[in-house]
PDB file of N, CA and C in Angstrom:
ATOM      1  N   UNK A   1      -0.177  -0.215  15.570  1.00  0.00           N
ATOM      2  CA  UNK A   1      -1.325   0.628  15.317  1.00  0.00           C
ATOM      3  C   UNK A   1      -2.128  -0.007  14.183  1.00  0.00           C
ATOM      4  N   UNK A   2      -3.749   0.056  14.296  1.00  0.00           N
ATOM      5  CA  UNK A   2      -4.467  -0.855  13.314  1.00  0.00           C
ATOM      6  C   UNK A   2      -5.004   0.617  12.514  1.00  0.00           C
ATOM      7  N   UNK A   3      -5.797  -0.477  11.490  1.00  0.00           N
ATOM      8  CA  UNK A   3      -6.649   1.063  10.751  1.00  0.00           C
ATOM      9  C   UNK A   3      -7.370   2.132  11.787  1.00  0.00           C
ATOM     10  N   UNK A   4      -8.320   1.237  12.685  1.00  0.00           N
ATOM     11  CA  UNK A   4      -9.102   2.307  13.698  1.00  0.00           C
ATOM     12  C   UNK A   4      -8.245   3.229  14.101  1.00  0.00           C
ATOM     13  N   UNK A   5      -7.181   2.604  14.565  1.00  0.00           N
ATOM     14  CA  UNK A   5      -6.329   3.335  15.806  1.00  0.00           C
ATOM     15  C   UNK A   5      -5.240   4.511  14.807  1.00  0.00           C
ATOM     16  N   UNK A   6      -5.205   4.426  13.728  1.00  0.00           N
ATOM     17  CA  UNK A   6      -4.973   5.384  12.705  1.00  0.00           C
ATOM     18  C   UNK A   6      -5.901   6.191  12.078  1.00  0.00           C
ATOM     19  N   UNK A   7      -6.710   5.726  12.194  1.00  0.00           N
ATOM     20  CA  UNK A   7      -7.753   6.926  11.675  1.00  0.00           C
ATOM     21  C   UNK A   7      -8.140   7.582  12.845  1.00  0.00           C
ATOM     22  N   UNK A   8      -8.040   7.708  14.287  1.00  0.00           N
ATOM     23  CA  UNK A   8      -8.574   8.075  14.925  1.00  0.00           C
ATOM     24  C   UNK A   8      -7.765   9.315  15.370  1.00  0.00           C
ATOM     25  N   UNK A   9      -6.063   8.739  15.207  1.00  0.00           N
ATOM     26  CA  UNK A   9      -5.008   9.717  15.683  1.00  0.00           C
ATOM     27  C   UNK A   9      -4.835  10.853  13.968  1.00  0.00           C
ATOM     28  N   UNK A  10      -5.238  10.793  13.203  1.00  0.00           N
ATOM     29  CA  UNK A  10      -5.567  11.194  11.675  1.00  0.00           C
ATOM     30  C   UNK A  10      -6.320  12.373  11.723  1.00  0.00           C
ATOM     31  N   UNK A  11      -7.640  11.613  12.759  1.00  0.00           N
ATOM     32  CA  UNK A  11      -8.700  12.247  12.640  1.00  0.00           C
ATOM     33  C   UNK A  11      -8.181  13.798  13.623  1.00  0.00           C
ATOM     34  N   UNK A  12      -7.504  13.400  14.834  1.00  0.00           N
ATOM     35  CA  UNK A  12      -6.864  14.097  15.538  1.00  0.00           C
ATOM     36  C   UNK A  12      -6.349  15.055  15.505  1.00  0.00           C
ATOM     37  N   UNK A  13      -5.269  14.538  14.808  1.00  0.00           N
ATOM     38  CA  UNK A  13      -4.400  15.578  13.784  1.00  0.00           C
ATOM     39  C   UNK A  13      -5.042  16.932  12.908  1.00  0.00           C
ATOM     40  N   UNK A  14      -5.781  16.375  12.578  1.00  0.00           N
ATOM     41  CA  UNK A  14      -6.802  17.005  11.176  1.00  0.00           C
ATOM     42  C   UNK A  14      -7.837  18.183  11.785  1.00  0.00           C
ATOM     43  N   UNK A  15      -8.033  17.769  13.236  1.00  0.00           N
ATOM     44  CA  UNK A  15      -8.881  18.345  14.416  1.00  0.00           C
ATOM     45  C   UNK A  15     -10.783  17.939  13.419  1.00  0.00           C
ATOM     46  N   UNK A  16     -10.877  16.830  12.433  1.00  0.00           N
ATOM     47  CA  UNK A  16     -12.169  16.799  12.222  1.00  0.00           C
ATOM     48  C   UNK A  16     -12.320  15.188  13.066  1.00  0.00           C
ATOM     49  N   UNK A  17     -14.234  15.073  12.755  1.00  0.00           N
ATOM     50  CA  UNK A  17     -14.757  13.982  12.969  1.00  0.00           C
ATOM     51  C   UNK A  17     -14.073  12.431  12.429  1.00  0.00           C
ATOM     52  N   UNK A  18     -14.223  11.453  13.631  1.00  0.00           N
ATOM     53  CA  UNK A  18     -13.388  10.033  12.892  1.00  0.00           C
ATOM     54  C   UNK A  18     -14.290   9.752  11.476  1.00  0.00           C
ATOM     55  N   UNK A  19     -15.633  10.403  11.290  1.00  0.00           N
ATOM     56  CA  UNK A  19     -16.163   9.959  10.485  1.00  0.00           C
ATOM     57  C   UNK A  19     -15.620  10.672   9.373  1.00  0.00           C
ATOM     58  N   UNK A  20     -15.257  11.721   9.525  1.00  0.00           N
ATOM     59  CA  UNK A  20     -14.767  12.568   8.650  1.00  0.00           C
ATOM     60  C   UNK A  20     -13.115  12.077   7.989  1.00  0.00           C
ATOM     61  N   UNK A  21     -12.605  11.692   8.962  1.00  0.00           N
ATOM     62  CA  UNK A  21     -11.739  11.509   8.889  1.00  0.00           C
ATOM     63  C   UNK A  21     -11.187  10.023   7.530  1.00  0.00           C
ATOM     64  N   UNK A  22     -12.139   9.242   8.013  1.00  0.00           N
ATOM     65  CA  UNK A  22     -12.195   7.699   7.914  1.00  0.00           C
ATOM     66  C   UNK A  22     -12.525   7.670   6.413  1.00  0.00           C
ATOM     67  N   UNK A  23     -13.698   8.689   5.874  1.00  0.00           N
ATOM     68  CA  UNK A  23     -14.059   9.460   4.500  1.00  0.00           C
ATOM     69  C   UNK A  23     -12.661   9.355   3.800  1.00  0.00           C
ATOM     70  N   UNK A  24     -11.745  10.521   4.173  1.00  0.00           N
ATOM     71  CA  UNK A  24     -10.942  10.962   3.493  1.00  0.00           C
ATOM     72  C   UNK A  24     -10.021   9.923   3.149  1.00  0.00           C
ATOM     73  N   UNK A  25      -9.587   8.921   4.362  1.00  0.00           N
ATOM     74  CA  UNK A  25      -8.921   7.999   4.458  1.00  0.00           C
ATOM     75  C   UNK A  25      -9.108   6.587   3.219  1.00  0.00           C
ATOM     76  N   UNK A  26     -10.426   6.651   3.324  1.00  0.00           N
ATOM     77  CA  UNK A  26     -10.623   5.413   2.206  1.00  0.00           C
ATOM     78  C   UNK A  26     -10.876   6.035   0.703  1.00  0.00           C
ATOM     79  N   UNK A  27     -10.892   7.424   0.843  1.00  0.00           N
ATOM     80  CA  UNK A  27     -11.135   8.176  -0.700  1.00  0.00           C
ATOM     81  C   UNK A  27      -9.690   7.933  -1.408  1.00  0.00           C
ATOM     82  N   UNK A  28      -8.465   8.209  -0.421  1.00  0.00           N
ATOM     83  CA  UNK A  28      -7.079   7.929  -0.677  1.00  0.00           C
ATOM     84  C   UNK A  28      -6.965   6.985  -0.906  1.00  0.00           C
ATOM     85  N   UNK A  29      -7.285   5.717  -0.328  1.00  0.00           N
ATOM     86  CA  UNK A  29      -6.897   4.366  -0.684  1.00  0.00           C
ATOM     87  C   UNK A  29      -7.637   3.713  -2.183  1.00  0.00           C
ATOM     88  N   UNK A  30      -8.929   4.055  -2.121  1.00  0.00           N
ATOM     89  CA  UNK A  30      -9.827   3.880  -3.534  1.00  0.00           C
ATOM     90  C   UNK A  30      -9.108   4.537  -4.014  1.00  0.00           C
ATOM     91  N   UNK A  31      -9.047   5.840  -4.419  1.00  0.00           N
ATOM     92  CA  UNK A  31      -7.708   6.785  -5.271  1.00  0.00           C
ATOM     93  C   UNK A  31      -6.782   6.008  -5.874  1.00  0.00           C
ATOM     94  N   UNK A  32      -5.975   5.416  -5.220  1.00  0.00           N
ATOM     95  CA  UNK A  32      -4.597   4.914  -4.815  1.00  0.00           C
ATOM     96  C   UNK A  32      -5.269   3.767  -5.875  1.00  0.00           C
ATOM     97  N   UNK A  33      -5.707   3.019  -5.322  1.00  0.00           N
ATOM     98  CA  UNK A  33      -5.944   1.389  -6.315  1.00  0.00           C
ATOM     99  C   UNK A  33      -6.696   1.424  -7.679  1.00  0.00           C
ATOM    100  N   UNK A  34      -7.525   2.549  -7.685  1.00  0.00           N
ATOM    101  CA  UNK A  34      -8.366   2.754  -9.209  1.00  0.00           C
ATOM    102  C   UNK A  34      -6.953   3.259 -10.030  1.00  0.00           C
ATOM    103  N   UNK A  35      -6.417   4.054  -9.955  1.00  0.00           N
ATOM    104  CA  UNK A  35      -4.836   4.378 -10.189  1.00  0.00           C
ATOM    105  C   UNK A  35      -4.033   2.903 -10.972  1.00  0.00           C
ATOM    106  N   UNK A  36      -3.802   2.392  -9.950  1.00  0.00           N
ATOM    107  CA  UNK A  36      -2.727   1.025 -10.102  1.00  0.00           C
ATOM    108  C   UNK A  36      -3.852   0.112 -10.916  1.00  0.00           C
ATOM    109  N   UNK A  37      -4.917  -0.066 -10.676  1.00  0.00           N
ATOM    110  CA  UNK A  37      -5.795  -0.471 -11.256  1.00  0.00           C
ATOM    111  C   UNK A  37      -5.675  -0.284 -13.025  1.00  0.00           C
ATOM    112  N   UNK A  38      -5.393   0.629 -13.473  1.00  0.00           N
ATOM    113  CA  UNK A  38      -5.029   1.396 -14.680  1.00  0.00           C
ATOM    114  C   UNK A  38      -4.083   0.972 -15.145  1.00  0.00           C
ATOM    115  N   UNK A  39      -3.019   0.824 -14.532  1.00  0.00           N
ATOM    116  CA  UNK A  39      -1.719   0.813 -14.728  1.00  0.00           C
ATOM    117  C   UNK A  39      -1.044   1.827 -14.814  1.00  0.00           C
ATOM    118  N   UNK A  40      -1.564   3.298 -13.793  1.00  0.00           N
ATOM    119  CA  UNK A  40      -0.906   4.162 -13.963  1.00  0.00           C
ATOM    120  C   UNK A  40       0.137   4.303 -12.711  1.00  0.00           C
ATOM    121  N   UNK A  41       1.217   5.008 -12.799  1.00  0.00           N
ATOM    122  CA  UNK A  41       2.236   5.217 -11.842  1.00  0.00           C
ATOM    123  C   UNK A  41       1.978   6.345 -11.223  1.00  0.00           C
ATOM    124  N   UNK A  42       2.057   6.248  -9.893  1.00  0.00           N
ATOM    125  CA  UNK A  42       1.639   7.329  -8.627  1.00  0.00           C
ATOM    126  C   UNK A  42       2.798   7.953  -8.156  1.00  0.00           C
ATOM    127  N   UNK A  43       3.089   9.273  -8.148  1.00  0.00           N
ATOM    128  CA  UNK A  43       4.172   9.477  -7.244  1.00  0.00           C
ATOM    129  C   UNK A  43       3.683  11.082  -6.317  1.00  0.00           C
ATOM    130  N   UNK A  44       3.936  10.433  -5.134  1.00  0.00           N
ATOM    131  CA  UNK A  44       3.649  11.500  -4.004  1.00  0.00           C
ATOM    132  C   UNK A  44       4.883  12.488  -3.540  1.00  0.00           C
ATOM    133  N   UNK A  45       5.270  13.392  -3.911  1.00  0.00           N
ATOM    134  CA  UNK A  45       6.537  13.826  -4.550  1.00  0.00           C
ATOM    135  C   UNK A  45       6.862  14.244  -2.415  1.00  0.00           C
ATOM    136  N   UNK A  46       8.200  13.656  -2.050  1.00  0.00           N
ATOM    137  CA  UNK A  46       8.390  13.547  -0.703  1.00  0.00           C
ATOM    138  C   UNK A  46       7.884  12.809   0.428  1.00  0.00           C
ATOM    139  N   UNK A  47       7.296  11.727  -0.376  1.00  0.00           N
ATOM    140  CA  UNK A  47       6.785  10.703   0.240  1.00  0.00           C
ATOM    141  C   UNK A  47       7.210   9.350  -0.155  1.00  0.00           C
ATOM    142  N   UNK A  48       6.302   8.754  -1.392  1.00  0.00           N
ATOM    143  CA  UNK A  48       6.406   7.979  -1.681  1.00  0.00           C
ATOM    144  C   UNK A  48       5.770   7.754  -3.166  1.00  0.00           C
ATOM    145  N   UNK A  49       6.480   6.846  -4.070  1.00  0.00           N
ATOM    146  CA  UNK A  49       5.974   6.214  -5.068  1.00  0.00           C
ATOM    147  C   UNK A  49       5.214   5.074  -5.472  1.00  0.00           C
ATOM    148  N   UNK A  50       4.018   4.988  -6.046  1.00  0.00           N
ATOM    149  CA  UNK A  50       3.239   3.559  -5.946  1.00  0.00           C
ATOM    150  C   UNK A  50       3.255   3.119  -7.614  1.00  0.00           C
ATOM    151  N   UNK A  51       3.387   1.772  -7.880  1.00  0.00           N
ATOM    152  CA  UNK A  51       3.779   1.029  -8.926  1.00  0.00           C
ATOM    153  C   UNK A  51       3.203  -0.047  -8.866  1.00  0.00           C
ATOM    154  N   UNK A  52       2.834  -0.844  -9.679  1.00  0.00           N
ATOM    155  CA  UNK A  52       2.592  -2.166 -10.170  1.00  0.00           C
ATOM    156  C   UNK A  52       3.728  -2.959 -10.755  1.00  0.00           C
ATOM    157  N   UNK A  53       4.138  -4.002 -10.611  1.00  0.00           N
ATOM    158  CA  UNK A  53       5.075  -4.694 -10.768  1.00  0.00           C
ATOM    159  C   UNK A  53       5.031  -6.148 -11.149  1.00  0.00           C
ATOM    160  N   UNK A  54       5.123  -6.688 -12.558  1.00  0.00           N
ATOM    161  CA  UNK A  54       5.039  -8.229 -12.731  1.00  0.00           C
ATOM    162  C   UNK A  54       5.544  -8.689 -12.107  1.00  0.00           C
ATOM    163  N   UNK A  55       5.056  -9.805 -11.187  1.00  0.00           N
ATOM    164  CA  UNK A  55       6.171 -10.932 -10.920  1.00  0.00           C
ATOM    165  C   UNK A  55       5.762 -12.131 -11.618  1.00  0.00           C
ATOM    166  N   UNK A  56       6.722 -12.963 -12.539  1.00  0.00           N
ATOM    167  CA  UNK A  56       6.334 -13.926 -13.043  1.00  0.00           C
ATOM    168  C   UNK A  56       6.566 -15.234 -12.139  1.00  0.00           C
ATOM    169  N   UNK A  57       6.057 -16.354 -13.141  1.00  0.00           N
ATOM    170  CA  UNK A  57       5.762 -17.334 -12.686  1.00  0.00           C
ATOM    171  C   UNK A  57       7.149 -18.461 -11.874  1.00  0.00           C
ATOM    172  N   UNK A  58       6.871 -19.292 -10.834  1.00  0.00           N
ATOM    173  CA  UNK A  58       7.659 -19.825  -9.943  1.00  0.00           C
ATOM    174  C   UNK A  58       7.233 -20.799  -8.997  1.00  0.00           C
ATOM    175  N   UNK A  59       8.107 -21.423  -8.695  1.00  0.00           N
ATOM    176  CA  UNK A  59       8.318 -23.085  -8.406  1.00  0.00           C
ATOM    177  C   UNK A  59       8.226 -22.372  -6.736  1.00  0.00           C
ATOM    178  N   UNK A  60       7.619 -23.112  -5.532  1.00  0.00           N
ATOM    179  CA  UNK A  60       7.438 -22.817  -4.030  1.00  0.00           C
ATOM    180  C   UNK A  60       7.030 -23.983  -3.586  1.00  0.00           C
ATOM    181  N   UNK A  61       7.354 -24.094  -2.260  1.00  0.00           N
ATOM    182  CA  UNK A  61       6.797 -25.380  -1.447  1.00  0.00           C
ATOM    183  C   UNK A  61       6.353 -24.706  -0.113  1.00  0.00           C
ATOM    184  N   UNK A  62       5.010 -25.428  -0.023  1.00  0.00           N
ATOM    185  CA  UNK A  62       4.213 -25.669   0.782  1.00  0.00           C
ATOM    186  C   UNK A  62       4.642 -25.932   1.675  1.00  0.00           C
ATOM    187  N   UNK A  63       4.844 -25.222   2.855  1.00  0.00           N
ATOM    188  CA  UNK A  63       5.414 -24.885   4.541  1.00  0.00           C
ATOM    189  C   UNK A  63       5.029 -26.223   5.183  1.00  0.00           C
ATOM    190  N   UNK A  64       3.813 -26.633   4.872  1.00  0.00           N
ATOM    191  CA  UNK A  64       3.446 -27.290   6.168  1.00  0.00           C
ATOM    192  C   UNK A  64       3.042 -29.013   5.727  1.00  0.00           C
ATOM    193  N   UNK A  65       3.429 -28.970   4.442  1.00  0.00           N
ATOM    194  CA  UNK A  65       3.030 -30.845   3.531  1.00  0.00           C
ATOM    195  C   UNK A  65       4.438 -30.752   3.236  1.00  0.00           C
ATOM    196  N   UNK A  66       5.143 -29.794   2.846  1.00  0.00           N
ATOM    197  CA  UNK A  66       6.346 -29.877   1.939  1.00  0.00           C
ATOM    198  C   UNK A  66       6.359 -29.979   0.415  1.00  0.00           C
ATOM    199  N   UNK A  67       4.729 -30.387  -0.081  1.00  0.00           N
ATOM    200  CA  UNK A  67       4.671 -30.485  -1.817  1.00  0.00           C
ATOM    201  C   UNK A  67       5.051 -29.355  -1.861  1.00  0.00           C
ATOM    202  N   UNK A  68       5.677 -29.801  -3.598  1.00  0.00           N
ATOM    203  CA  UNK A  68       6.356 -28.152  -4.588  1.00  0.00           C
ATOM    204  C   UNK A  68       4.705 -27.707  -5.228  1.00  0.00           C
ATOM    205  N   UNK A  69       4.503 -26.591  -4.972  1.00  0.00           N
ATOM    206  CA  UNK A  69       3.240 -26.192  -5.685  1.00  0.00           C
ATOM    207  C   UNK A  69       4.021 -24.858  -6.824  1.00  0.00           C
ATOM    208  N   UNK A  70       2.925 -24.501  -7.656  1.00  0.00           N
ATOM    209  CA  UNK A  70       3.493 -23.893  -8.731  1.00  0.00           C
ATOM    210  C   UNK A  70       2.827 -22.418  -9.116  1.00  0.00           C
ATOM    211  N   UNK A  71       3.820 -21.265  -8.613  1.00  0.00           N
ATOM    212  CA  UNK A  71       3.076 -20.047  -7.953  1.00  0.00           C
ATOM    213  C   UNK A  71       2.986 -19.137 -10.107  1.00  0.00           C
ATOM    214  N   UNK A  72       1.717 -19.143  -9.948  1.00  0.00           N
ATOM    215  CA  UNK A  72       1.280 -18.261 -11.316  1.00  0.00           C
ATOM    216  C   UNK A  72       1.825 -16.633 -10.969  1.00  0.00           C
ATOM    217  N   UNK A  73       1.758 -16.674 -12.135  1.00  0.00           N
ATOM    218  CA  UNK A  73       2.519 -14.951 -12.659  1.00  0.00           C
ATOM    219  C   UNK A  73       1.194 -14.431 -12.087  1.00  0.00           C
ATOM    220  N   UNK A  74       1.884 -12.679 -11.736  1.00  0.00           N
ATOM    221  CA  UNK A  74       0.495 -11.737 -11.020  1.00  0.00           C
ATOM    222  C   UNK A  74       1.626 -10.594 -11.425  1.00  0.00           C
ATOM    223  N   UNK A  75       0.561  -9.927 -11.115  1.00  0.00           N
ATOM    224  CA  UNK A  75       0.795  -8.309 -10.430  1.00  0.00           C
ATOM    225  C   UNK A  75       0.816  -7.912  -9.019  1.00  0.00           C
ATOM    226  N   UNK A  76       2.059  -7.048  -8.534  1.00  0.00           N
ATOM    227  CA  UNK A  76       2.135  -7.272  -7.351  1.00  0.00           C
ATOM    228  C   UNK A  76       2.240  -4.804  -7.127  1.00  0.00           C
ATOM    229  N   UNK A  77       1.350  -4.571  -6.439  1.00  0.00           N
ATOM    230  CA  UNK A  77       1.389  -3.219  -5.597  1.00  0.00           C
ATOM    231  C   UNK A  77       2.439  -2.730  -5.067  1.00  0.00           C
ATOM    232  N   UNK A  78       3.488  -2.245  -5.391  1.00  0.00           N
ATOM    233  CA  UNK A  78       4.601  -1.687  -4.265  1.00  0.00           C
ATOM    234  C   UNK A  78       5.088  -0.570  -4.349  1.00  0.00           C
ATOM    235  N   UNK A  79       5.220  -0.237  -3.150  1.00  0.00           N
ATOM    236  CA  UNK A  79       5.290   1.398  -2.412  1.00  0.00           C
ATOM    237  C   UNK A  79       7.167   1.391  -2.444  1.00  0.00           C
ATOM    238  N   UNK A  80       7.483   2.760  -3.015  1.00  0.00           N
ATOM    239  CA  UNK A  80       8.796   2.876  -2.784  1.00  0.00           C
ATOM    240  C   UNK A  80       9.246   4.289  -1.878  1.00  0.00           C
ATOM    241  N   UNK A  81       9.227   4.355  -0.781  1.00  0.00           N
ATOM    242  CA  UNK A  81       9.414   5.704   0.199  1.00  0.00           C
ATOM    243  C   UNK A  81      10.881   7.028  -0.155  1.00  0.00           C
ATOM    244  N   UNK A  82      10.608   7.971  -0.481  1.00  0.00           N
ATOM    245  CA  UNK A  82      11.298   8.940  -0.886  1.00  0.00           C
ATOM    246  C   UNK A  82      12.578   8.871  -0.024  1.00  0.00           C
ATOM    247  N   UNK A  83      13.596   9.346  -0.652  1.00  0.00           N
ATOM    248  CA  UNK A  83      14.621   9.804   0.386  1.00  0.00           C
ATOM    249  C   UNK A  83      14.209  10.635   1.429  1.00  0.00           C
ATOM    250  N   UNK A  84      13.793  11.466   1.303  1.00  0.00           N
ATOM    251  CA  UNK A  84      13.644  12.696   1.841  1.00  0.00           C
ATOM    252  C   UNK A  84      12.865  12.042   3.133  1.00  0.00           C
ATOM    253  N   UNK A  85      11.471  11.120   2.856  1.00  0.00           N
ATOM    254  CA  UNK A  85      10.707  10.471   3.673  1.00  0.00           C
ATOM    255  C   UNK A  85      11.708   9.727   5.013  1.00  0.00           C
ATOM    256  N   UNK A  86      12.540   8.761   4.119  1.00  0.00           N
ATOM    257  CA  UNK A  86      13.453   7.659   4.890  1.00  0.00           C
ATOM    258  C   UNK A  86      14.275   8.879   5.935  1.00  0.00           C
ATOM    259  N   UNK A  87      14.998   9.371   5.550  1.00  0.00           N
ATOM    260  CA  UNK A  87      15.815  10.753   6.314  1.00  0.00           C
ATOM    261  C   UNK A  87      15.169  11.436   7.573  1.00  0.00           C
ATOM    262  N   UNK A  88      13.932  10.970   7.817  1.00  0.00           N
ATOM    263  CA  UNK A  88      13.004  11.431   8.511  1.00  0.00           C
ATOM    264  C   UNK A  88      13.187  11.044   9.769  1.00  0.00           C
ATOM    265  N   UNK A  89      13.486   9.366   9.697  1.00  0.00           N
ATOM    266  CA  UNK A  89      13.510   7.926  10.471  1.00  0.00           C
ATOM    267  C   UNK A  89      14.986   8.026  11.389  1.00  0.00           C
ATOM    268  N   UNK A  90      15.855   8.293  10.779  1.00  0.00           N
ATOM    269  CA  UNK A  90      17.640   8.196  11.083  1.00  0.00           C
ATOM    270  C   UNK A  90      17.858   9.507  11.286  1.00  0.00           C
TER     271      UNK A  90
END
């Protein structure tokens, strides 16, 4: 399933317009990143938790030459899914 094809079954759900829908959809995601953006910690209590996470710096090679190239420190976005969420699945 792509973004369209999620916002459309969203929109569905919701019984409003895809346009309406698609609104709400990217208000959450802007939400979501002005948030992490901050450095603040998100938690969607029965869902999921969103965090920012250093990863520092590290040695990698290039798949397809084989050179070692040399991966710089960042910040990396990651989602951690509730128990309650996972329990859902099994």
């Amino acid at each position: 399933m792509n973004k369209s094809e999620f916002i459309r079954a969203y929109a569905d759900n919701l019984g409003v317009t895809i346009k309406e829908a698609e609104g709400n959809f990217n208000a959450f995601i802007d939400t979501l990143t002005a948030c992490l953006s901050r450095g603040e910690y998100v938690h969607i209590s029965g869902f999921a938790t969103f965090d920012l996470r250093d990863k520092s710096a590290r040695d990698g090679v290039n798949p397809l030459t084989g050179e070692k190239v040399e991966i710089k420190a960042c910040k990396a976005p990651v989602a951690k899914f509730s128990k309650a969420y996972k329990e859902k699945f099994n």
